[in-house]
Protein backbone atom coordinates (compact mmCIF):
# COMPACT_ATOMS: atom_id res chain seq x y z
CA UNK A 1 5.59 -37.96 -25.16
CA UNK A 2 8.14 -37.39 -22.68
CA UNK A 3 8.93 -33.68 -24.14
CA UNK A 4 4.75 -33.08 -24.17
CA UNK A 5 4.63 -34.29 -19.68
CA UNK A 6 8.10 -31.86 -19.41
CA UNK A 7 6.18 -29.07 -20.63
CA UNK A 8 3.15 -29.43 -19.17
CA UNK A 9 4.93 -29.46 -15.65
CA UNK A 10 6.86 -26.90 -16.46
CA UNK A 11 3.78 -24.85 -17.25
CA UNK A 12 1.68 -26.20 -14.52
CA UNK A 13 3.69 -25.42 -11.73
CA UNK A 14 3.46 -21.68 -12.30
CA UNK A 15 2.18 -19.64 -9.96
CA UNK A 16 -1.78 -18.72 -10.00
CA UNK A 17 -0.23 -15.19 -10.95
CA UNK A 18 1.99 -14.33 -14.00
CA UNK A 19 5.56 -15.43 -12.41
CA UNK A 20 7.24 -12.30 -11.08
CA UNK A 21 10.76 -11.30 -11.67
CA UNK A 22 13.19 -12.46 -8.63
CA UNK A 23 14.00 -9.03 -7.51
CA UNK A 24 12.09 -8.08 -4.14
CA UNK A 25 11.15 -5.27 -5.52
CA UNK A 26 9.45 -6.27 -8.29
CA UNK A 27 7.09 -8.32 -5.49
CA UNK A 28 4.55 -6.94 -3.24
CA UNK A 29 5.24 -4.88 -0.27
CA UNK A 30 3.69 -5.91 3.11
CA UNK A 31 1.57 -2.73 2.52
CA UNK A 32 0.31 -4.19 -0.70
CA UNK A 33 -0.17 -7.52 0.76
CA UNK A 34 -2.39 -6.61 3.20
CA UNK A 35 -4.07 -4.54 0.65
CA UNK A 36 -4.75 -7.75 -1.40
CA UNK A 37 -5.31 -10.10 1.24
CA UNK A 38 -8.06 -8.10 2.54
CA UNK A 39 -9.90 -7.52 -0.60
CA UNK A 40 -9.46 -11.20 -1.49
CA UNK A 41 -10.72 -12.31 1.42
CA UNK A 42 -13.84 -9.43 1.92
CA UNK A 43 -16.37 -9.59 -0.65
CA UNK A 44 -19.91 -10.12 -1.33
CA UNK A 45 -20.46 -12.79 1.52
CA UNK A 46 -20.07 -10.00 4.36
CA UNK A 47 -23.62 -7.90 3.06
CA UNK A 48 -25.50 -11.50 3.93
CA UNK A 49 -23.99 -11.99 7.58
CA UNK A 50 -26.75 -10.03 9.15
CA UNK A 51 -29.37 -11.87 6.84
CA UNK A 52 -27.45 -15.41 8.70
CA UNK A 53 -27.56 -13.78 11.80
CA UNK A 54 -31.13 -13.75 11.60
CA UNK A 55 -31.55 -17.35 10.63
CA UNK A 56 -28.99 -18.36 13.39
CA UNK A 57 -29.25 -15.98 16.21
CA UNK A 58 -26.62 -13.74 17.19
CA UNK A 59 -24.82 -15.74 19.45
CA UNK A 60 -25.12 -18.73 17.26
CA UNK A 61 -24.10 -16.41 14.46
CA UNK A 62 -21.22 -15.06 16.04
CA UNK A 63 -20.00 -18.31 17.47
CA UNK A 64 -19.95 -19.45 13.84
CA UNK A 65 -18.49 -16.58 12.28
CA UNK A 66 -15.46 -17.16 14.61
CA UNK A 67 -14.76 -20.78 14.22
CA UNK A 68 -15.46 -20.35 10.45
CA UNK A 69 -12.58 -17.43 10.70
CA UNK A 70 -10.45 -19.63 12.89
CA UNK A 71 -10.16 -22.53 10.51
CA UNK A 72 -9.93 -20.97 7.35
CA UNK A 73 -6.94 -19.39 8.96
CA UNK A 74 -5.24 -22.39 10.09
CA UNK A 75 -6.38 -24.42 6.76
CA UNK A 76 -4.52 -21.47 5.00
CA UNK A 77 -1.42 -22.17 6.65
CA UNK A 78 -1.77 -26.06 6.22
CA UNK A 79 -1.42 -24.78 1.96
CA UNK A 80 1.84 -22.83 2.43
CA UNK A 81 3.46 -25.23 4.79
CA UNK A 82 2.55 -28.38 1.99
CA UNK A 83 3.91 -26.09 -1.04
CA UNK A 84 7.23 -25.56 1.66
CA UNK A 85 7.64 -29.25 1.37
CA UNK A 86 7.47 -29.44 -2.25
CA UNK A 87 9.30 -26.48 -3.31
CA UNK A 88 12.25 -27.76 -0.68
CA UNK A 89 11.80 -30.81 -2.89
CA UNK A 90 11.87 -29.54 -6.25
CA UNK A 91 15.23 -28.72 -8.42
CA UNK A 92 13.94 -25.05 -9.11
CA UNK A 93 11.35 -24.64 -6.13
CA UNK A 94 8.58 -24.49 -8.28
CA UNK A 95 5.43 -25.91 -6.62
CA UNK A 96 3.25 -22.87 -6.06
CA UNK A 97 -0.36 -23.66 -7.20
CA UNK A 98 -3.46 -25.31 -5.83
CA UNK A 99 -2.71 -28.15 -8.70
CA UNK A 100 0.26 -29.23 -7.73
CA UNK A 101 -0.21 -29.93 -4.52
CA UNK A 102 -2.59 -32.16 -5.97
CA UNK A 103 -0.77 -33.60 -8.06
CA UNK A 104 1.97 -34.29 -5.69
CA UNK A 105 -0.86 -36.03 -3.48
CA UNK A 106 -2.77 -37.93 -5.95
CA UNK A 107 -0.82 -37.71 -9.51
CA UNK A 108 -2.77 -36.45 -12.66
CA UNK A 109 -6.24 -36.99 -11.29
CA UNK A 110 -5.88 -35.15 -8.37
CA UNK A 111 -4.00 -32.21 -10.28
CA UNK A 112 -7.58 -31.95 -12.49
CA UNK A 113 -9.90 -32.17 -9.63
CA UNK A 114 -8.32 -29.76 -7.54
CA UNK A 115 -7.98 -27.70 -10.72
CA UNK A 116 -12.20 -28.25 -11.75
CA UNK A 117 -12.53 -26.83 -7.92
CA UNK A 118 -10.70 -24.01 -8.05
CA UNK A 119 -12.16 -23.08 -11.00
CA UNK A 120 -15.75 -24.03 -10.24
CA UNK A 121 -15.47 -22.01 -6.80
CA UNK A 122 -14.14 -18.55 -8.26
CA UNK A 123 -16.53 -18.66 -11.27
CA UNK A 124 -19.19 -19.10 -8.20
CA UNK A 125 -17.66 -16.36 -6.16
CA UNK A 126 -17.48 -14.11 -9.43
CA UNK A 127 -21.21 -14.39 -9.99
CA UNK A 128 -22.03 -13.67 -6.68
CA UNK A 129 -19.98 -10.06 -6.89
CA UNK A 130 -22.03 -9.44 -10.62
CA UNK A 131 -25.14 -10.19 -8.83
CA UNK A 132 -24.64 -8.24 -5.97
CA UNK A 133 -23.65 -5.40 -8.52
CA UNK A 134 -26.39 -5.77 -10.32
CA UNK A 135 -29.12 -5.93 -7.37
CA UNK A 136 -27.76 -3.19 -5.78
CA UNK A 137 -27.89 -0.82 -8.97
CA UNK A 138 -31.10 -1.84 -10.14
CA UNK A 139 -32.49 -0.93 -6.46
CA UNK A 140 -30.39 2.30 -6.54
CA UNK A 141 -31.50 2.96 -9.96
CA UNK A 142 -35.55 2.15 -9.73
CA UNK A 143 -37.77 3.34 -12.16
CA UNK A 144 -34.88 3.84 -14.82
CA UNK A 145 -36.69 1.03 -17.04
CA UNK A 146 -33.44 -1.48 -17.04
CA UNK A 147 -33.64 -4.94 -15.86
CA UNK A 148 -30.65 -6.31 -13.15
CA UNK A 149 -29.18 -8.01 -16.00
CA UNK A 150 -28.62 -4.81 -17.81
CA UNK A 151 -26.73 -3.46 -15.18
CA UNK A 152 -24.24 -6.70 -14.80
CA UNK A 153 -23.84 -6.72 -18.69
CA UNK A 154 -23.04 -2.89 -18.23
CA UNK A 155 -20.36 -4.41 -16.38
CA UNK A 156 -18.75 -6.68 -18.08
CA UNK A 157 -16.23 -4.32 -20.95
CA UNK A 158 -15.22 -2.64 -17.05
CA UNK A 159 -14.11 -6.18 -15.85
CA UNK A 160 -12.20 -7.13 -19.36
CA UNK A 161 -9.73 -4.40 -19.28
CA UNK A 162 -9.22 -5.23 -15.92
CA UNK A 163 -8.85 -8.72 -16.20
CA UNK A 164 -5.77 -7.85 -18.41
CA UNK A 165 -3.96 -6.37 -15.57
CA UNK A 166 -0.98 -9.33 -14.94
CA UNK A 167 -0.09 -9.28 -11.29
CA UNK A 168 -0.96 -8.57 -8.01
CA UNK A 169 1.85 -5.77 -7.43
CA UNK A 170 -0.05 -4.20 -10.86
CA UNK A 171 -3.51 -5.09 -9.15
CA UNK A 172 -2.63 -3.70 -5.38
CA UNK A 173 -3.40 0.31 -5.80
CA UNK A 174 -6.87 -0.93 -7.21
CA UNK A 175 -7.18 -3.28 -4.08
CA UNK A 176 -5.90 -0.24 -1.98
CA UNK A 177 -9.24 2.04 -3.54
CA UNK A 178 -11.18 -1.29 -3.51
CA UNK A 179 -10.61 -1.45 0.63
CA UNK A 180 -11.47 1.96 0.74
CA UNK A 181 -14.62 2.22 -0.47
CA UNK A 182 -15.88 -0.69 0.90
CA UNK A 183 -14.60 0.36 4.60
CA UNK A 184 -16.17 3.01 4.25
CA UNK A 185 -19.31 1.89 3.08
CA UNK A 186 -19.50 -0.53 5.57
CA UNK A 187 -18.87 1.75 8.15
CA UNK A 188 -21.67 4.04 7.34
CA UNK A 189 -24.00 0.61 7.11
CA UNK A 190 -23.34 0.18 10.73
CA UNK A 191 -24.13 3.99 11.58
CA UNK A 192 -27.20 3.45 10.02
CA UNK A 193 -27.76 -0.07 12.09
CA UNK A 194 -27.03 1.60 15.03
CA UNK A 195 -28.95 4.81 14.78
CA UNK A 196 -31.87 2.33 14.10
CA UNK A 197 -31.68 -0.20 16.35
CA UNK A 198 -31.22 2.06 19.48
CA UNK A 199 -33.59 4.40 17.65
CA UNK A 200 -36.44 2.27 18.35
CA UNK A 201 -35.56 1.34 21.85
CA UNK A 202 -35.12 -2.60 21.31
CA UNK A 203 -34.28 -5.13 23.58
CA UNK A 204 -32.02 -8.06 23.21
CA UNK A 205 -34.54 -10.31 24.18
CA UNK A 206 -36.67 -9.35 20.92
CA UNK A 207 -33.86 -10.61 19.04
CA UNK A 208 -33.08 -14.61 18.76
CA UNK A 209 -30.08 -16.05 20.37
CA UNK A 210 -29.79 -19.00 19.24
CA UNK A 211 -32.02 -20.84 16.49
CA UNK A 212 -34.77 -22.98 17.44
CA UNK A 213 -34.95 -24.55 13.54
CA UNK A 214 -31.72 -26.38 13.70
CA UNK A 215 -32.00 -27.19 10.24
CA UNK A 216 -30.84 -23.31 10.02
CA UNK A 217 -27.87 -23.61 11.39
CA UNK A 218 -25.96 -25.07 8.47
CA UNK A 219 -27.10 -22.57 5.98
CA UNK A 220 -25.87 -19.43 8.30
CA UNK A 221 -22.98 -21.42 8.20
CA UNK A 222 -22.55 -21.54 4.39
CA UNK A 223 -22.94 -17.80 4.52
CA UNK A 224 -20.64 -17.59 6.96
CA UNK A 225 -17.91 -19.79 5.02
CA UNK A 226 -18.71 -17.83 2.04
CA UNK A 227 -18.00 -14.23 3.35
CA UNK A 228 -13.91 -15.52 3.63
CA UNK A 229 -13.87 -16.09 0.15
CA UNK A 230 -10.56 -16.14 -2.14
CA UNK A 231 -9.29 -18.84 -0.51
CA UNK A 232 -8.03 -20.16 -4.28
CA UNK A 233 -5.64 -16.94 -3.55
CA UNK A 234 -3.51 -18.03 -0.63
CA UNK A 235 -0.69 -19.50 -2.39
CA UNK A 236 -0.78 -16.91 -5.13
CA UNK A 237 -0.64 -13.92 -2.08
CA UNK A 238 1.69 -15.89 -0.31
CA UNK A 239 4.37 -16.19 -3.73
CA UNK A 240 3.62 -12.39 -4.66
CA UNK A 241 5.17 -11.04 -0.89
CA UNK A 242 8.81 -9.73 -0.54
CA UNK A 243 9.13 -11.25 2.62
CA UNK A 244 7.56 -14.80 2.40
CA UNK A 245 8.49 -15.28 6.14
CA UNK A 246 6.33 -12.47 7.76
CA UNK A 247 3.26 -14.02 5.76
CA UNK A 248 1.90 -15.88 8.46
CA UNK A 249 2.17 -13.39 10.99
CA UNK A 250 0.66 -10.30 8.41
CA UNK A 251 -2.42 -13.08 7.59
CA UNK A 252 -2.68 -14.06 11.31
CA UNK A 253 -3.21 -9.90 12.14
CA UNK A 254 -5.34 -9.57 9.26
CA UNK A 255 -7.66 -12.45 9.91
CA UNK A 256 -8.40 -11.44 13.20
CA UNK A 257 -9.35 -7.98 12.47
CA UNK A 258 -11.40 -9.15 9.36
CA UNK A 259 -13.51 -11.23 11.46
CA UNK A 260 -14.21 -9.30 14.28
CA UNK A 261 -15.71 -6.97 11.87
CA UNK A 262 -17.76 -9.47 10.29
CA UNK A 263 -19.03 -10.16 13.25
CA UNK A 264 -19.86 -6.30 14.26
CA UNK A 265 -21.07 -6.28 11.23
CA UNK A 266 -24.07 -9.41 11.03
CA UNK A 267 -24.30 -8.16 14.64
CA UNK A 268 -25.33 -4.81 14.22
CA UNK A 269 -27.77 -5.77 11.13
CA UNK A 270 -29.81 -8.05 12.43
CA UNK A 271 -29.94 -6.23 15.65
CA UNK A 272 -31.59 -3.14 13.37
CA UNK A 273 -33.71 -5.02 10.97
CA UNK A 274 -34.54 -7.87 13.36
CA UNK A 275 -36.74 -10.33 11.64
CA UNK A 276 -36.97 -8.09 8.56
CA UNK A 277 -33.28 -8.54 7.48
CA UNK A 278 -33.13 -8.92 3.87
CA UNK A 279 -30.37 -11.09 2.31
CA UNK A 280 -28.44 -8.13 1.63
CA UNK A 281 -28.87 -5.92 3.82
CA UNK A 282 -28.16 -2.40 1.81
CA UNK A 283 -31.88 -3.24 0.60
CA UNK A 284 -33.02 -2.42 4.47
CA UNK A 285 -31.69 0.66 3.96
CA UNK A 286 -33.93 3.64 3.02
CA UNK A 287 -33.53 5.49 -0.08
CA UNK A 288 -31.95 8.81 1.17
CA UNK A 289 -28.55 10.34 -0.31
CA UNK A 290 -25.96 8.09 1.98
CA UNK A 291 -27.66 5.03 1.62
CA UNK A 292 -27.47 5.22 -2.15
CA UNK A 293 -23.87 6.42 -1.87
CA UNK A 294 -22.86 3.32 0.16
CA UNK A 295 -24.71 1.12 -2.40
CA UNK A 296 -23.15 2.77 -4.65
CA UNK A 297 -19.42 2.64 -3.17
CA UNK A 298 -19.62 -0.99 -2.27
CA UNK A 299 -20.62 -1.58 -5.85
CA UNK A 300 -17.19 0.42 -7.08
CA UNK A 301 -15.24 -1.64 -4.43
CA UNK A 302 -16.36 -4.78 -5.67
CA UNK A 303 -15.83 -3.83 -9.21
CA UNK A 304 -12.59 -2.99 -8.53
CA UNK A 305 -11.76 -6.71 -6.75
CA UNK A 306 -13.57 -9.01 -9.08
CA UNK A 307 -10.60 -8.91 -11.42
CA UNK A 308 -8.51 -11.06 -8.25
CA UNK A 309 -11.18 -13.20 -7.76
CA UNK A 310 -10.76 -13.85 -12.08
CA UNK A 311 -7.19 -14.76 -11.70
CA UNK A 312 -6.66 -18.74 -10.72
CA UNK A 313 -9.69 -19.22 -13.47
CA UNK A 314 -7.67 -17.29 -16.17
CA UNK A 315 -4.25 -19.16 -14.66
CA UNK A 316 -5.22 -22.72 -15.11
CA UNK A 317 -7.79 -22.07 -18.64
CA UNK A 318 -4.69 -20.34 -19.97
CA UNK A 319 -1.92 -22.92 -18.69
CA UNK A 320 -3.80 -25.29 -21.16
CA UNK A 321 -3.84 -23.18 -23.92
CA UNK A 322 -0.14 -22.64 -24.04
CA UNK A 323 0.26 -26.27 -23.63
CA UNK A 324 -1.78 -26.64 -27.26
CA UNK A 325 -0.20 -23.40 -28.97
CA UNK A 326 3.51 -24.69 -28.02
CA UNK A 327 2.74 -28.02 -28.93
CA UNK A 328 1.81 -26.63 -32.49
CA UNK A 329 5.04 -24.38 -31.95
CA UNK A 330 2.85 -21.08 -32.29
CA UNK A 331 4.33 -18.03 -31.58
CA UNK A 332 4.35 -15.91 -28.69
CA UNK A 333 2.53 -13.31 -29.87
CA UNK A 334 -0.09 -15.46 -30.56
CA UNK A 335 -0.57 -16.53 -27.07
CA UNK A 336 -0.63 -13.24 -25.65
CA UNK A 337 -3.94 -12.77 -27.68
CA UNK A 338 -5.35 -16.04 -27.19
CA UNK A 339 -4.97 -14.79 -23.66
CA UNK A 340 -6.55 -11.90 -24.13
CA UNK A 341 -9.60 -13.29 -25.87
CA UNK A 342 -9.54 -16.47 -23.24
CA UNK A 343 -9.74 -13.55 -20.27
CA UNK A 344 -12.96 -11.61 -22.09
CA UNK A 345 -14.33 -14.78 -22.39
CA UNK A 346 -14.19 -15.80 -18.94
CA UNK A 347 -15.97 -12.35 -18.11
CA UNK A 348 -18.78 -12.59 -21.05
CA UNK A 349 -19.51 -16.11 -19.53
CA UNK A 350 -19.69 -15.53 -15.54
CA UNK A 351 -22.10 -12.25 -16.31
CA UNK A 352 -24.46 -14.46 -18.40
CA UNK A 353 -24.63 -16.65 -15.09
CA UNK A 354 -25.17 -14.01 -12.63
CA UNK A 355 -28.02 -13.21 -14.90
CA UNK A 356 -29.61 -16.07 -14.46
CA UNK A 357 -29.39 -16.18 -10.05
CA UNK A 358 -33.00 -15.49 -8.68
CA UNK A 359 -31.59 -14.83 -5.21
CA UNK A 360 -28.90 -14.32 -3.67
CA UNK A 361 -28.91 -15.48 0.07
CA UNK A 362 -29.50 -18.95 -1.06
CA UNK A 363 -27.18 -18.64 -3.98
CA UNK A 364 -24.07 -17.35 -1.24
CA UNK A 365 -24.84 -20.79 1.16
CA UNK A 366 -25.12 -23.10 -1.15
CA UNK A 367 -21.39 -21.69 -2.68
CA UNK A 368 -20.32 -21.89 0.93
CA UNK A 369 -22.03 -25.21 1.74
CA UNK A 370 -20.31 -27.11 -1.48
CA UNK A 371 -17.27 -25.27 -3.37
CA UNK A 372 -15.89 -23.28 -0.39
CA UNK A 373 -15.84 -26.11 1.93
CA UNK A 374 -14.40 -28.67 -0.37
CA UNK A 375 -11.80 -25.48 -1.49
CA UNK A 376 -11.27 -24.06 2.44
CA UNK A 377 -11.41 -27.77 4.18
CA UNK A 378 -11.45 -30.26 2.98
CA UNK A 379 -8.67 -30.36 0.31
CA UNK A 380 -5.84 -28.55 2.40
CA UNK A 381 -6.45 -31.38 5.47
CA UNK A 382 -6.47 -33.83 2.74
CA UNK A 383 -3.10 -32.66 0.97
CA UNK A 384 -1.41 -32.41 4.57
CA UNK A 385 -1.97 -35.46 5.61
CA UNK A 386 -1.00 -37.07 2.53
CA UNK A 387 2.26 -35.08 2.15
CA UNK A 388 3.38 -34.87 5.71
CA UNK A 389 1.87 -38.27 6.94
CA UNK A 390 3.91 -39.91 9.83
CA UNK A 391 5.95 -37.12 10.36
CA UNK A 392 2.92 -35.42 11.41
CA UNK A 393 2.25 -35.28 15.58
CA UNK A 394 -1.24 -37.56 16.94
CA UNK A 395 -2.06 -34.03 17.73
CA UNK A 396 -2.12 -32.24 14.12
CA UNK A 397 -3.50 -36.13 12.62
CA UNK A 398 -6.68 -35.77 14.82
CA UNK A 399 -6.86 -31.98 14.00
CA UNK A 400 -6.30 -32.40 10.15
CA UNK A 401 -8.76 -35.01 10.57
CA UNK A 402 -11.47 -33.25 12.13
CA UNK A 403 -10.89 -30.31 9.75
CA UNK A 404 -11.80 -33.02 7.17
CA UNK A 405 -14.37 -34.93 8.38
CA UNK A 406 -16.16 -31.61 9.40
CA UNK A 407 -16.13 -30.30 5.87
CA UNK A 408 -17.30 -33.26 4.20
CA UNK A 409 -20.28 -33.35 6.97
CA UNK A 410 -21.16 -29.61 6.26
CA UNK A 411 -20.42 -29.72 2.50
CA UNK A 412 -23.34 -32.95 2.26
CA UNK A 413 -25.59 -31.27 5.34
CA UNK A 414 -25.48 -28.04 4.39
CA UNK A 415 -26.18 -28.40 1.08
CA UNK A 416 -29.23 -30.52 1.80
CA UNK A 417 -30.81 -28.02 3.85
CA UNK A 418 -30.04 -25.09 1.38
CA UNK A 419 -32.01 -27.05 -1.75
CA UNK A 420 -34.65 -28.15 0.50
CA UNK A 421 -35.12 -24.70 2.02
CA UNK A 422 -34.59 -23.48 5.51
């Protein structure tokens, strides 16, 4: 029994990513970093920001987007600092995952519900990109007699073979392409938003400020928490970087520029589409060469970044499965294709979800509203002040502790108000 716990710490305090060799060079340049952080972080969520804009206003909406952008930030550092503490504590450094932080907070049961999170919230995240995928085709492609779910099963042998891809050093020249296209796509969006909105002469004052259904307010905020998705990532971004110290400072930089295009971005599409903002807003766009391209290009981009959003899932399924195949002293070679196999699985599974989504505005807050709060807020306050406790200044307590008590609050409110319906 006491060889069986050995091994399963042993393999549970892997990193999210297969482990890389110690060489720095083997490990992800600051280039490549960036790269990954910024298609972790941009995905799905940012295509619904004008849609929240509309629900919230546009100063409400980019009040949020801020704060939202601010904490997730400083809940991101409150991870790497608490897996600082326990790798300084460990014999070979080797707490690196979401799971054993929880473990080290709460023992064995806080190891599998921090695991069931992580795992919950990417498979959520990873339906949301097949059903934007598939939406967006199916509008590009009208009239071509296929249904949406054909187009995210069309998917799906795409997202195996790269779900097979090992690392993020393997993964970053397909995060480099992924940032690409979508920059670009998004960059023609707000051409288009622009041309429109001073096209027709509006006013500000046409547009809503701030909400006067406050019940609206906490679902533009579950958009809003949604769009900085990947948080399940940050430890697994942080462990993949040559230079672990300039971490901080590149995700600091990146942040900031991330969200002040999300909010340029909800800005300038509700400002176009006004009260006609769909929930993703490449459907306001009319069907004329560029706007299919960009559908098209975001679609690529998002292809091309669902396999990082598959990793902690195929991390933590597979760190049980070698914990059953060494226990029955299996061979290697068996586990790479039980690996394999586990990975298409994964894939097979999330598309037959995304088939199932009737919309996806609602779909994106309730994510944000539950999973990404819990993930983003909740759980690295809670693991801070459990591992740092007294050492801790009144200062960071009261912050850690309205971090905390402001995710529970918007986790239970704002998922109230997205089943009941804005």
């Amino acid at each position: 029994m006491g060889q069986d716990t050995k091994n399963y710490n042993n393999i549970a305090s892997s990193p999210l990513l297969e482990p890389l060799p110690s060489s720095n060079s083997k490990r992800a340049s600051k280039l490549q970093t960036l790269g990954n952080i910024i298609v972790t972080v941009v995905g799905t969520g940012v295509l619904g920001l004008p849609f929240a804009f509309r629900i919230a206003g546009w100063v409400a909406g980019s009040l949020g987007v801020a704060i939202v952008g601010i904490s997730t930030y400083y809940c991101m550092l409150l991870l790497v600092m608490c897996r600082e503490k326990l790798a300084s504590e460990e014999p070979l450094g080797e707490s690196n995952t979401y799971g054993d932080l929880g473990y080290r907070s709460f023992g064995t049961p806080g190891r599998y519900l921090t695991e069931v999170i992580i795992v919950v919230a990417q498979c959520a995240g990873s339906v949301a990109y097949f059903v934007f995928i598939g939406q967006n085709l199916y509008s590009v492609f009208q009239g071509q007699g296929l249904s949406m779910a054909s187009y995210i099963f069309m998917l799906v042998p795409v997202e195996i073979g790269l779900s097979w891809i090992g690392s993020l050093s393997a993964l970053a020249p397909f995060s480099i392409f992924a940032d690409v296209c979508n920059v670009v796509a998004m960059g023609i969006v707000v051409k288009e938003d622009i041309q429109r909105a001073f096209g027709k002469g509006f006013s500000f004052g046409q547009r809503t400020m701030i909400t006067s259904n406050i019940g609206g307010l906490p679902f533009a905020a579950g958009m809003a928490v949604f769009c900085f998705e990947g948080f399940g990532m940050t430890l697994a971004l942080e462990n993949s970087m040559q230079d672990r110290r300039k971490f901080p400072i590149l995700l600091a930089q990146t942040f900031g520029g991330i969200t002040l295009v999300y909010i340029l971005f909800g800005f300038c599409g509700y400002m176009a589409f006004g009260e006609e903002t769909r929930d993703i807003v490449t459907l306001n766009l009319p069907r004329n060469w560029s706007s299919l391209a960009v559908q098209v290009g975001l679609c690529v981009g998002l292809a091309f970044t669902l396999p990082i959003m598959l990793h902690p899932i195929n991390e933590i399924f597979e760190g049980k499965l070698k914990i059953i195949l060494r226990n029955n002293n299996d061979s290697t070679g068996l586990e790479n294709i039980c690996m394999y196999i586990s990975r298409a699985i994964v894939v097979v599974g999330l598309a037959v979800l995304a088939s199932f989504v009737p919309e996806f505005g609602v779909y994106a807050s309730f994510v944000g509203s539950t999973l990404c709060a819990m993930l983003s807020f909740v759980m690295p306050a809670t693991f801070h002040l459990k591992l740092f406790g007294s050492s801790l200044p009144i200062w960071q307590k009261a912050l850690d502790s309205i971090v905390l008590l402001s995710g529970l609050f918007f986790a239970f409110y704002g998922t109230y108000n997205t089943i009941v319906g804005v």
